[in-house]
C-alpha atoms as a PDB file:
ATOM      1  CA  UNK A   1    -150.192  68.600 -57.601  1.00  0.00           C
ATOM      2  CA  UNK A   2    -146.198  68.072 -58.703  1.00  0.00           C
ATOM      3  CA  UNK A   3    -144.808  65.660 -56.622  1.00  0.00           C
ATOM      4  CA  UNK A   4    -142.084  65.978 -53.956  1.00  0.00           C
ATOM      5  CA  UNK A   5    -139.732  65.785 -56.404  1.00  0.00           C
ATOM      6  CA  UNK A   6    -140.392  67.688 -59.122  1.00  0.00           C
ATOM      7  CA  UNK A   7    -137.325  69.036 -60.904  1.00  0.00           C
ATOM      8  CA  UNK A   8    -134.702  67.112 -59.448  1.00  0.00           C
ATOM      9  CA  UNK A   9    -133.017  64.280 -61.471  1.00  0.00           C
ATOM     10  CA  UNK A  10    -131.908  60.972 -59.786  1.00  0.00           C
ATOM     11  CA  UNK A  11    -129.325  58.811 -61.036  1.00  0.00           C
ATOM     12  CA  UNK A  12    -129.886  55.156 -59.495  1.00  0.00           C
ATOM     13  CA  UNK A  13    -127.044  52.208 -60.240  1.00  0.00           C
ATOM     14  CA  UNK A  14    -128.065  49.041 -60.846  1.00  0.00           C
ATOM     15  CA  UNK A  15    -131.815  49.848 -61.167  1.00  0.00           C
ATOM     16  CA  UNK A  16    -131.379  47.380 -64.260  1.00  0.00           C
ATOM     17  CA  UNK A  17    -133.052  43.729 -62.581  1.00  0.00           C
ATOM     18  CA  UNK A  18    -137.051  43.297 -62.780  1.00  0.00           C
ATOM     19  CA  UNK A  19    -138.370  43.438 -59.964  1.00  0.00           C
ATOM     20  CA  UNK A  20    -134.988  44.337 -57.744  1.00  0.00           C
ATOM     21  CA  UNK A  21    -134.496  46.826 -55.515  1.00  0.00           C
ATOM     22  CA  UNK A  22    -133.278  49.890 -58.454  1.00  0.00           C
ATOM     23  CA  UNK A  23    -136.464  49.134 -59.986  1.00  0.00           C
ATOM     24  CA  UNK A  24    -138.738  50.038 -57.136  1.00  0.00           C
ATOM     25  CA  UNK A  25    -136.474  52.653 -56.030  1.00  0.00           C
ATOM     26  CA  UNK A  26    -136.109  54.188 -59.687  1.00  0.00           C
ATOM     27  CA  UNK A  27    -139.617  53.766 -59.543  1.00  0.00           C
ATOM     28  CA  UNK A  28    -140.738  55.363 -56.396  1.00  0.00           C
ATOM     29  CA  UNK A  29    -138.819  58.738 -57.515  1.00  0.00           C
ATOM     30  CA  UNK A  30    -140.090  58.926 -60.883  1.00  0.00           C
ATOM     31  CA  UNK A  31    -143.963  58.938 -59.369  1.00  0.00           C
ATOM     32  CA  UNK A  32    -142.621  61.727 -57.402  1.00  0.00           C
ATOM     33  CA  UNK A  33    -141.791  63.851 -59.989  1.00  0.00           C
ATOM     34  CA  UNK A  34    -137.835  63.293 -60.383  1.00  0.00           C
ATOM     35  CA  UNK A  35    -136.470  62.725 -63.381  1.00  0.00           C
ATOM     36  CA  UNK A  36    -134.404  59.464 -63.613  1.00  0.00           C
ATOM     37  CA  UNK A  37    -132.308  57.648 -64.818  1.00  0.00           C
ATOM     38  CA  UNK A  38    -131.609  53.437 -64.432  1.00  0.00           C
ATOM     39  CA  UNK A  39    -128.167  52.033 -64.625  1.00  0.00           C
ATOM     40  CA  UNK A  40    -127.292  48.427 -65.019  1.00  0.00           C
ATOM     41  CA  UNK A  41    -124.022  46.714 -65.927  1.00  0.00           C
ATOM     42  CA  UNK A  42    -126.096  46.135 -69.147  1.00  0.00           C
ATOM     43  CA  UNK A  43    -124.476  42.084 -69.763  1.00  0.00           C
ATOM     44  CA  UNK A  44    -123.648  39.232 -67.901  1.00  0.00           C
ATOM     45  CA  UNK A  45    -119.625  37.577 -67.875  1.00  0.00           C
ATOM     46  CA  UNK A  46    -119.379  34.401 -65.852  1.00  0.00           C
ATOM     47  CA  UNK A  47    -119.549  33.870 -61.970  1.00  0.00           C
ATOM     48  CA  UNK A  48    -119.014  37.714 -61.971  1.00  0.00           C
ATOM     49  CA  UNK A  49    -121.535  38.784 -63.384  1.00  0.00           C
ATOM     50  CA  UNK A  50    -124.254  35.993 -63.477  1.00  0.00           C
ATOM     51  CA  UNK A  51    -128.087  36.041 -65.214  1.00  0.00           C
ATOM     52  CA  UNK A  52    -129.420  36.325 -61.620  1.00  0.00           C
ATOM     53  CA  UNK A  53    -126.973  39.103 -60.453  1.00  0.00           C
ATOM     54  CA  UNK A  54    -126.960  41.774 -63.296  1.00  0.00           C
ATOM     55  CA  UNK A  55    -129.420  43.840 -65.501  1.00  0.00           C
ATOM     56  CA  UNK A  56    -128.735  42.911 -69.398  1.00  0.00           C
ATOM     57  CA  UNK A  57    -129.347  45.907 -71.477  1.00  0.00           C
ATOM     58  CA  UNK A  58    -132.945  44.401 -72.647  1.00  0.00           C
ATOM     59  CA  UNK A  59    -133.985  43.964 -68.465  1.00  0.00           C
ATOM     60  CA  UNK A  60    -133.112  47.940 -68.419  1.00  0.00           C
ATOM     61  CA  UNK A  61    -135.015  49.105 -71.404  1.00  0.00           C
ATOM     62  CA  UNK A  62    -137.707  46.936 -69.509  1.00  0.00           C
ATOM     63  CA  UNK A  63    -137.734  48.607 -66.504  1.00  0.00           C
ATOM     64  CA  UNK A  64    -137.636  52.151 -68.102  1.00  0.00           C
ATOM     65  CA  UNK A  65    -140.594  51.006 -70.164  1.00  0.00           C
ATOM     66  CA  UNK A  66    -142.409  50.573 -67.461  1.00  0.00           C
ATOM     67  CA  UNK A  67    -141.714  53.540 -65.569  1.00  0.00           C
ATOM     68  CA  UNK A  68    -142.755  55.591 -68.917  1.00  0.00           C
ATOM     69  CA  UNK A  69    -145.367  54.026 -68.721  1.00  0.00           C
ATOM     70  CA  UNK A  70    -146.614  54.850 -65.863  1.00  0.00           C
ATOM     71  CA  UNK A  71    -145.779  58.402 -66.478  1.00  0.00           C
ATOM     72  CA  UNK A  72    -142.483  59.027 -65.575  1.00  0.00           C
ATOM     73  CA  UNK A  73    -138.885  60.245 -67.212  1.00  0.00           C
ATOM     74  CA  UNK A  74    -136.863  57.743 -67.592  1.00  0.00           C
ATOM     75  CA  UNK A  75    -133.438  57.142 -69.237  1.00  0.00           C
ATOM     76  CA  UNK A  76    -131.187  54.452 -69.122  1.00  0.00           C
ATOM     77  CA  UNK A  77    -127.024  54.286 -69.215  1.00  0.00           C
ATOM     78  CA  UNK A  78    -124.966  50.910 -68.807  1.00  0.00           C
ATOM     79  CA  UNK A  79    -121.414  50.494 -67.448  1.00  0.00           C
ATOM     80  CA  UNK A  80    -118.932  48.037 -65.509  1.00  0.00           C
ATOM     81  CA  UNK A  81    -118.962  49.693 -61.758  1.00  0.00           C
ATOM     82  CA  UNK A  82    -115.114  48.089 -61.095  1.00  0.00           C
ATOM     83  CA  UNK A  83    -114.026  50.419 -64.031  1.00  0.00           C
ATOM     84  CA  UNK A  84    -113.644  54.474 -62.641  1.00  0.00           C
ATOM     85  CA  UNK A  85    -114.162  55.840 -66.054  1.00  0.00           C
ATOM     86  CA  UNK A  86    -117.073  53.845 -66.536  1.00  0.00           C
ATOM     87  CA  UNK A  87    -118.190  55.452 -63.227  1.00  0.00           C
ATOM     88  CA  UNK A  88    -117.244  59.100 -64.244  1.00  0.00           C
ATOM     89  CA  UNK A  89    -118.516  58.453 -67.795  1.00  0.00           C
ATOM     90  CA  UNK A  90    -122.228  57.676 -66.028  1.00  0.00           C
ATOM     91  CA  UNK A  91    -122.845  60.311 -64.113  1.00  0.00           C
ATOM     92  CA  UNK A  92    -121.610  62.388 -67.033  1.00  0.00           C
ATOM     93  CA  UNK A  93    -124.223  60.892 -69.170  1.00  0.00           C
ATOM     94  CA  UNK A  94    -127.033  61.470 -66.468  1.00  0.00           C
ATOM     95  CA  UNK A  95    -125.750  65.414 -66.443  1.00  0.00           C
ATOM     96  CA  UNK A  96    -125.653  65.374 -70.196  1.00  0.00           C
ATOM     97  CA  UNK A  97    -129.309  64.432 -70.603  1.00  0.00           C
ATOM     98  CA  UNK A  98    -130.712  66.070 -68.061  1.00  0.00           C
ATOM     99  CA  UNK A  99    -128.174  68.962 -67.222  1.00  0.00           C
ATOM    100  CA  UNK A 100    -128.095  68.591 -63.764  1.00  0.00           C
ATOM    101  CA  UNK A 101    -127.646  65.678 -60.931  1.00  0.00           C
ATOM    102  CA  UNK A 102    -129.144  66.186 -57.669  1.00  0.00           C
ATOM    103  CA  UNK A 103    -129.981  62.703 -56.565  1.00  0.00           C
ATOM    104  CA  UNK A 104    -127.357  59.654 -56.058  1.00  0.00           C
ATOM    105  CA  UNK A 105    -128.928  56.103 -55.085  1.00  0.00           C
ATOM    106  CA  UNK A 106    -125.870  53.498 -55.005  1.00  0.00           C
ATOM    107  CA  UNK A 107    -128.015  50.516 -55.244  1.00  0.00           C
ATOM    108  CA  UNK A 108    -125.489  48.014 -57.427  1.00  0.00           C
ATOM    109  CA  UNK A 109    -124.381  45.280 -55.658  1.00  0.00           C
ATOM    110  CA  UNK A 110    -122.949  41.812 -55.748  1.00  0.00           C
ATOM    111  CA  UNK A 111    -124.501  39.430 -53.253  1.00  0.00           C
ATOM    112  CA  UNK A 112    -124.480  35.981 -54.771  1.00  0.00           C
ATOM    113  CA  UNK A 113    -120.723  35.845 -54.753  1.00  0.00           C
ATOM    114  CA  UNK A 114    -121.088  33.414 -51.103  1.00  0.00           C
ATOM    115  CA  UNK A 115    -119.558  30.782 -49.625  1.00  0.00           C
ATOM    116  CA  UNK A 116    -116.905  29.748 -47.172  1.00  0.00           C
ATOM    117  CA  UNK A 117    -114.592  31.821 -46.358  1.00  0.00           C
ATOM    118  CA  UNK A 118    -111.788  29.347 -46.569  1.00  0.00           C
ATOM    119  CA  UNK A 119    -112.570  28.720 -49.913  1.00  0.00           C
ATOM    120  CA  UNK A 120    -113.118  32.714 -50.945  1.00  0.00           C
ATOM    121  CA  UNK A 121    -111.239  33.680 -54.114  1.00  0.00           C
ATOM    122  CA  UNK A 122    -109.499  36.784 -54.146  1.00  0.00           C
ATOM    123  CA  UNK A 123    -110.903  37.605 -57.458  1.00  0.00           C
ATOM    124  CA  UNK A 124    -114.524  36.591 -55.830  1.00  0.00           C
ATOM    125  CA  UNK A 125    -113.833  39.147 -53.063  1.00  0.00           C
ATOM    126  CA  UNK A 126    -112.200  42.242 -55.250  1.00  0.00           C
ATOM    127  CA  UNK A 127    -115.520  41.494 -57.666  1.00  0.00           C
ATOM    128  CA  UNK A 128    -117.526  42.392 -54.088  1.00  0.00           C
ATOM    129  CA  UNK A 129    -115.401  44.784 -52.554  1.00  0.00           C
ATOM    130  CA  UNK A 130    -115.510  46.673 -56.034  1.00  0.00           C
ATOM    131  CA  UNK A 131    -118.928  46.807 -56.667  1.00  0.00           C
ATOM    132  CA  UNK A 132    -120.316  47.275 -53.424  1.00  0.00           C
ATOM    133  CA  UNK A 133    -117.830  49.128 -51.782  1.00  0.00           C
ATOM    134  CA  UNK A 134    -114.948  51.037 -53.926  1.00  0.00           C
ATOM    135  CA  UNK A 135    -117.487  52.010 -56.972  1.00  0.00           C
ATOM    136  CA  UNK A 136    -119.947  53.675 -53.558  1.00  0.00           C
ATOM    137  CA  UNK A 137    -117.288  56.143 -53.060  1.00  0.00           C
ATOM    138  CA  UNK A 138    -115.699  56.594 -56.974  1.00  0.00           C
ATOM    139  CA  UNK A 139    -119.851  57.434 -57.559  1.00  0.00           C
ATOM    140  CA  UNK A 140    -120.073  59.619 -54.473  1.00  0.00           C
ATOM    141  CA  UNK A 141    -117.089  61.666 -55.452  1.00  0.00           C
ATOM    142  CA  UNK A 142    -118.536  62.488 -59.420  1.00  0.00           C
ATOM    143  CA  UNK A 143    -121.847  62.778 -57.871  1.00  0.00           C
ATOM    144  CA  UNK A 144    -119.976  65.595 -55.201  1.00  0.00           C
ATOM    145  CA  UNK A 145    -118.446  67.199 -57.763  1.00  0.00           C
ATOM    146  CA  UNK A 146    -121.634  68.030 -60.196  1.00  0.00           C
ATOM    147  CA  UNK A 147    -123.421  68.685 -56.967  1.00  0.00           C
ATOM    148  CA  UNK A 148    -121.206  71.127 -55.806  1.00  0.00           C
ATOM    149  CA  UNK A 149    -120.619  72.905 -59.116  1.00  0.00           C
ATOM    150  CA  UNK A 150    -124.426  73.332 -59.193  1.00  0.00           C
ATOM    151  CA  UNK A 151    -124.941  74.836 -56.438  1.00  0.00           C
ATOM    152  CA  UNK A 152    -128.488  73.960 -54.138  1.00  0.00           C
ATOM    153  CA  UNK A 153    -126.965  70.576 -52.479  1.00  0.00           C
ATOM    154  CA  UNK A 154    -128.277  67.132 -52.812  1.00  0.00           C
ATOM    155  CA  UNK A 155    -129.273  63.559 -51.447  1.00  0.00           C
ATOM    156  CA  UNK A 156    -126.745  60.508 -51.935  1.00  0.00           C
ATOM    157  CA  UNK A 157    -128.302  57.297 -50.501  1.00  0.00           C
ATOM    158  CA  UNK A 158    -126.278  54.379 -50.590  1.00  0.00           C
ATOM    159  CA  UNK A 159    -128.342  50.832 -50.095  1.00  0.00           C
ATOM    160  CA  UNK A 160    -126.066  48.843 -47.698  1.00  0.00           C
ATOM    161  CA  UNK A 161    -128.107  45.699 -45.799  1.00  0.00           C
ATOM    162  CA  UNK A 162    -128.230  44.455 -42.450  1.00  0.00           C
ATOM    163  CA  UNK A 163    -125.140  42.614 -43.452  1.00  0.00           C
ATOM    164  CA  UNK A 164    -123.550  46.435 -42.897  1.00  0.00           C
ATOM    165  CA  UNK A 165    -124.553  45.665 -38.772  1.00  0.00           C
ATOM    166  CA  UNK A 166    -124.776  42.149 -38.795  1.00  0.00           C
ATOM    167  CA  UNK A 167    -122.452  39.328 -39.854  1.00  0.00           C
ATOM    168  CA  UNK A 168    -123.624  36.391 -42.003  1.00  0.00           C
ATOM    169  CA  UNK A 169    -122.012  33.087 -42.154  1.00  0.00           C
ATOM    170  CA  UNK A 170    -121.166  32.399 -45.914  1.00  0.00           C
ATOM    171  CA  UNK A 171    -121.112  36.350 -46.624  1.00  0.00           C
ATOM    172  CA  UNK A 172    -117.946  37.316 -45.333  1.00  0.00           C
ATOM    173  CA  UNK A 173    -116.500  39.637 -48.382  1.00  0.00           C
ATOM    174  CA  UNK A 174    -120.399  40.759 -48.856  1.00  0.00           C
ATOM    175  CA  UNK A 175    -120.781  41.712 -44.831  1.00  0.00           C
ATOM    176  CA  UNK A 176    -117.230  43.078 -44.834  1.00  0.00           C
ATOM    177  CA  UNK A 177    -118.460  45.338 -48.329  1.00  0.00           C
ATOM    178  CA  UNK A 178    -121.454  46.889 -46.595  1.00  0.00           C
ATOM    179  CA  UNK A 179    -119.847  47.350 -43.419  1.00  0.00           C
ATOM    180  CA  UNK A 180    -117.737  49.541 -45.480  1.00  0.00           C
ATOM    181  CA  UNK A 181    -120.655  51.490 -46.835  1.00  0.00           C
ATOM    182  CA  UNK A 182    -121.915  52.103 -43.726  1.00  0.00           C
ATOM    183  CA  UNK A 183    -118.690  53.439 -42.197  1.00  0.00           C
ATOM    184  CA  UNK A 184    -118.207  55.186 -45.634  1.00  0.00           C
ATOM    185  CA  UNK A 185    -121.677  56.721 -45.166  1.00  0.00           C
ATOM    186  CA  UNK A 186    -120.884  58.433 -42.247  1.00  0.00           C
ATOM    187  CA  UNK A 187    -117.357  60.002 -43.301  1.00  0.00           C
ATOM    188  CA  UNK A 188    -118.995  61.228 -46.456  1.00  0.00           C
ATOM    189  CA  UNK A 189    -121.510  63.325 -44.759  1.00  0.00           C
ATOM    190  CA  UNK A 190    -119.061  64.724 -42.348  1.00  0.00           C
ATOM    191  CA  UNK A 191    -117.282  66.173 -45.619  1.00  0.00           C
ATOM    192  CA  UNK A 192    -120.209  67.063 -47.797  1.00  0.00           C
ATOM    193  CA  UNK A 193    -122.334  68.335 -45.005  1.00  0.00           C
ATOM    194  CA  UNK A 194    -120.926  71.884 -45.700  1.00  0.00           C
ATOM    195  CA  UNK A 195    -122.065  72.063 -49.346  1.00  0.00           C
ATOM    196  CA  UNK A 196    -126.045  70.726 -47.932  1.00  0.00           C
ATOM    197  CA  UNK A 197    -125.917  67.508 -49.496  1.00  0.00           C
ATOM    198  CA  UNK A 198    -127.155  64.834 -47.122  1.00  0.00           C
ATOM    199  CA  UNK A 199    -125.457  61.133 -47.390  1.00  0.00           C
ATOM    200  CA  UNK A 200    -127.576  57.808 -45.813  1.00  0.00           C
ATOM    201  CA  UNK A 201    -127.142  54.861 -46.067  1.00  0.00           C
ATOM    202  CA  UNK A 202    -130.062  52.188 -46.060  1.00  0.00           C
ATOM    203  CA  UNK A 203    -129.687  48.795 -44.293  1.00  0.00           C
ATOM    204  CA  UNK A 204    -132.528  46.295 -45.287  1.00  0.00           C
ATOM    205  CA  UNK A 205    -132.806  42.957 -44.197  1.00  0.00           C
ATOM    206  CA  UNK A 206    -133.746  39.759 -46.516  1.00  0.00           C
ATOM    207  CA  UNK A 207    -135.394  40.907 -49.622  1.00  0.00           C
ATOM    208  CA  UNK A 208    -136.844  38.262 -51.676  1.00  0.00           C
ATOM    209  CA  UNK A 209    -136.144  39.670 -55.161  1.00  0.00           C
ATOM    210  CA  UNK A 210    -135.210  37.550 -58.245  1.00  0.00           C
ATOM    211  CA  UNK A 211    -131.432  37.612 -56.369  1.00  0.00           C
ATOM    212  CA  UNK A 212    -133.292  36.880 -52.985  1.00  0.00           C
ATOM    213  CA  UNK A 213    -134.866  33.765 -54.162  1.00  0.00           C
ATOM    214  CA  UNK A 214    -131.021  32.542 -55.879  1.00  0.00           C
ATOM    215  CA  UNK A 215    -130.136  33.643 -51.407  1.00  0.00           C
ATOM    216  CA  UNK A 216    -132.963  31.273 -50.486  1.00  0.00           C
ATOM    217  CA  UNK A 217    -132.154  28.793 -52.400  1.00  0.00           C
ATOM    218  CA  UNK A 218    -128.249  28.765 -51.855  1.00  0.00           C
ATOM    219  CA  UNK A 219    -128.101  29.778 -47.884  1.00  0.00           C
ATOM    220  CA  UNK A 220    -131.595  26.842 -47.203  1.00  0.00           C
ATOM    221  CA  UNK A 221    -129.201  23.812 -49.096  1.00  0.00           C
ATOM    222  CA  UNK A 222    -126.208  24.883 -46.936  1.00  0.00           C
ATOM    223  CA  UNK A 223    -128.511  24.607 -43.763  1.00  0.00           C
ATOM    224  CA  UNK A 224    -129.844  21.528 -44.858  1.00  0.00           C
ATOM    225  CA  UNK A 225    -133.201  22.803 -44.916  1.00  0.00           C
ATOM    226  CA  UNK A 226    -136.187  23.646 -47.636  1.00  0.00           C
ATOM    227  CA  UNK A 227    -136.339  26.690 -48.785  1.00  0.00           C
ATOM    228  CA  UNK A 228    -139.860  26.834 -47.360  1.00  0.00           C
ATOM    229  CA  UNK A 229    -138.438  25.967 -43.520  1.00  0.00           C
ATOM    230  CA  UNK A 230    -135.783  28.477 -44.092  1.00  0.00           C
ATOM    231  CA  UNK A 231    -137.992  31.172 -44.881  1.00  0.00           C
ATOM    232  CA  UNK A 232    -140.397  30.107 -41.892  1.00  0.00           C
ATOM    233  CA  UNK A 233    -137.641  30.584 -39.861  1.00  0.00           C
ATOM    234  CA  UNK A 234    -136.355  34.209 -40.901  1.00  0.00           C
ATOM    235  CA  UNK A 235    -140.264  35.204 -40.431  1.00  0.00           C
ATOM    236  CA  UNK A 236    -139.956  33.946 -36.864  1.00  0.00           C
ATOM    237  CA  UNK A 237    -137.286  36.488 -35.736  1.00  0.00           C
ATOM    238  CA  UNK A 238    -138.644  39.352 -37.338  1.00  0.00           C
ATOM    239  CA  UNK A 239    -141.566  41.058 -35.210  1.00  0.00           C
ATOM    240  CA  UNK A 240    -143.579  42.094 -38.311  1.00  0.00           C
ATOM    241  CA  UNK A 241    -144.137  38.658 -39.378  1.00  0.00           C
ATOM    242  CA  UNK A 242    -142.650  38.808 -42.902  1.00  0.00           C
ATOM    243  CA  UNK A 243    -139.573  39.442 -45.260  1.00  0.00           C
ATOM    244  CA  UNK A 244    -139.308  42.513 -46.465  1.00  0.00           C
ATOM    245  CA  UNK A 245    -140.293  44.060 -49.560  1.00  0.00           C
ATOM    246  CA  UNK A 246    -138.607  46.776 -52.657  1.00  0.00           C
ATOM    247  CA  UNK A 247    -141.096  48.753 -51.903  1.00  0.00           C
ATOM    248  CA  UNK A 248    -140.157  49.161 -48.129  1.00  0.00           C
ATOM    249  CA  UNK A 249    -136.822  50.257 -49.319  1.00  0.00           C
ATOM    250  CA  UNK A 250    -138.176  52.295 -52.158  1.00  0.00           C
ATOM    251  CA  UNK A 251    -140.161  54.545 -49.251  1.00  0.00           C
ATOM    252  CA  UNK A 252    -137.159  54.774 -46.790  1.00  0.00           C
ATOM    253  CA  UNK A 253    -135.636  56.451 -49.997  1.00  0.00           C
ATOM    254  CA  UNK A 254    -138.523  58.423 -51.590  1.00  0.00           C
ATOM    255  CA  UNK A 255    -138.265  59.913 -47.671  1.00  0.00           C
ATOM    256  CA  UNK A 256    -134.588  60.362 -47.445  1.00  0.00           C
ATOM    257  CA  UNK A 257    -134.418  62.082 -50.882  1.00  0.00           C
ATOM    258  CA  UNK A 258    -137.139  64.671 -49.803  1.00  0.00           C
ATOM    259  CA  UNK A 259    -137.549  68.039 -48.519  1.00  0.00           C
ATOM    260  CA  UNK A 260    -138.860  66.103 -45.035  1.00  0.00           C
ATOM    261  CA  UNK A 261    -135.396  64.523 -44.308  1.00  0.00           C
ATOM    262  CA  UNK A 262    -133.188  67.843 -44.767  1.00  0.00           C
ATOM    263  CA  UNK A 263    -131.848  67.941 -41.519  1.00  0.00           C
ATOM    264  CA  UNK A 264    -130.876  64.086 -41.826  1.00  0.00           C
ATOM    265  CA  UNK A 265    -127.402  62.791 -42.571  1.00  0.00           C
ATOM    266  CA  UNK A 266    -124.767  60.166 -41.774  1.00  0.00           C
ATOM    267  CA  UNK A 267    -127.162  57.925 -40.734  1.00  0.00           C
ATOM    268  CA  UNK A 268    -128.118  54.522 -41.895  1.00  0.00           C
ATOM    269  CA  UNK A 269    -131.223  53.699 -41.677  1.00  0.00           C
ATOM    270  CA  UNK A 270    -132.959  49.800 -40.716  1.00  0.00           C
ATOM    271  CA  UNK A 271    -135.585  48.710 -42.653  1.00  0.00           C
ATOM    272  CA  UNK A 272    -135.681  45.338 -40.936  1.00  0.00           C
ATOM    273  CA  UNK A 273    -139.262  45.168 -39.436  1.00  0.00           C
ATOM    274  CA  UNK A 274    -137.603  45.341 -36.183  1.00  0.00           C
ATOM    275  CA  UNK A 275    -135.304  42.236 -36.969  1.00  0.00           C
ATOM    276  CA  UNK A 276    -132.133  44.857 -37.234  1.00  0.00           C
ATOM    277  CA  UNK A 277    -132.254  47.585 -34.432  1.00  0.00           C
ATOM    278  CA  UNK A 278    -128.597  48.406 -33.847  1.00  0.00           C
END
């Protein structure tokens, strides 16, 4: 049987990192039949753009190795998300290959970029606000356009956090970012509703990816605590009993992006185990 996406092509940004969120999410849409393709900034430059925040261009061709593998189409593209003509120029490439676009999944994002916020660095929090917030929208809008030109609508999901309900000691620029996203979220449906393409955002809590574990590691010494009693302790206030997974988020998308969620926009949607329920 094709899957529930069969003939529709995703493009998902920063789907670069093994074992991240765009991998499981890139994943999750191949096995149902779309066609995809992975974005990653494709190098790393300094505190910016560390090992443990960005996918180099070998970590992509990983990822979309695997996905072949498995079965699925699978391109890759790399670009620098603070530049707009990198933006334009990727969802150009994804419409080039596969001649049309009806699936956006803003997944890039910078969350390592913490600490105090008396100490924040403006370039620190433009690098955050950038990324996670101003290259959303710059995506949205090419990702609108080929939509609309196209004709049949489409599904933009944007990945904020729980840091887009909550606040976060440490986080500031990164709670203030997805904040934005989720306030973003909602203004973009309003607009696009008309044309039938559906915009969501999805807020999950504490993922322990490869960038989770540099979280753990960083928020535990600035408790003063092990990275094992920290963890204990974000179990505790979450009703299922555990930290979530990619693969939670990569179903809250596999479900937004389908026929079963048509008549769903503007929201943005928890994937918390109950810890987030605003």
């Amino acid at each position: 049987m094709p899957g529930p996406l069969q003939g529709r092509v995703a493009l998902v940004t920063g789907a670069g990192r093994p074992g991240g969120l765009g991998q499981a999410i890139a994943s999750r849409l191949a096995q149902d039949g779309a066609a995809v393709m992975l974005h990653d900034r494709g190098s790393t430059s300094g505190s910016i753009a560390p090992a443990h925040g960005v996918g180099t261009s070998d970590d992509l061709a990983g990822v979309a190795r695997l996905i072949a593998d498995a079965g699925g189409t699978v391109e890759t593209v790399t670009g620098d998300l603070m530049a707009e003509t990198a933006i334009e120029a990727i969802v150009a490439a994804t419409v080039a290959r596969f001649g049309r676009l009806d699936i956006l999944v803003n997944n890039a994002g910078i969350g390592y970029l913490f600490g105090p916020l008396v100490d924040v660095k403006a370039e620190d929090l433009d690098a955050v606000l950038g990324v996670n917030l101003r290259a959303v929208v710059l995506a949205t809008k090419f990702a609108a356009r080929q939509m609309i030109a196209q004709g049949g609508g489409g599904r933009i999901i944007n990945i904020a956090s729980q840091a887009g309900k909550s606040g976060f000691a440490l986080a500031t620029a990164y709670v203030a970012s997805k904040h934005g996203v989720v306030g973003f979220t909602r203004a973009a449906a309003l607009e696009l509703g008309t044309h039938g393409i559906t915009v969501n955002a999805i807020c999950p809590n504490h993922v322990t990816t490869g960038l989770g574990a540099w979280q753990n590691d960083f928020v535990s010494k600035a408790r003063g605590q092990s990275v094992d009693d920290y963890l204990a302790d974000m179990r505790a206030r979450i009703p299922l009993g555990r930290v979530g997974k990619p693969d939670d988020t990569a179903a809250a998308a596999a479900f937004l992006c389908s026929d079963q969620a048509a008549y769903i926009t503007a929201e943005s949607m928890n994937v918390s185990g109950g810890e987030e329920y605003h």
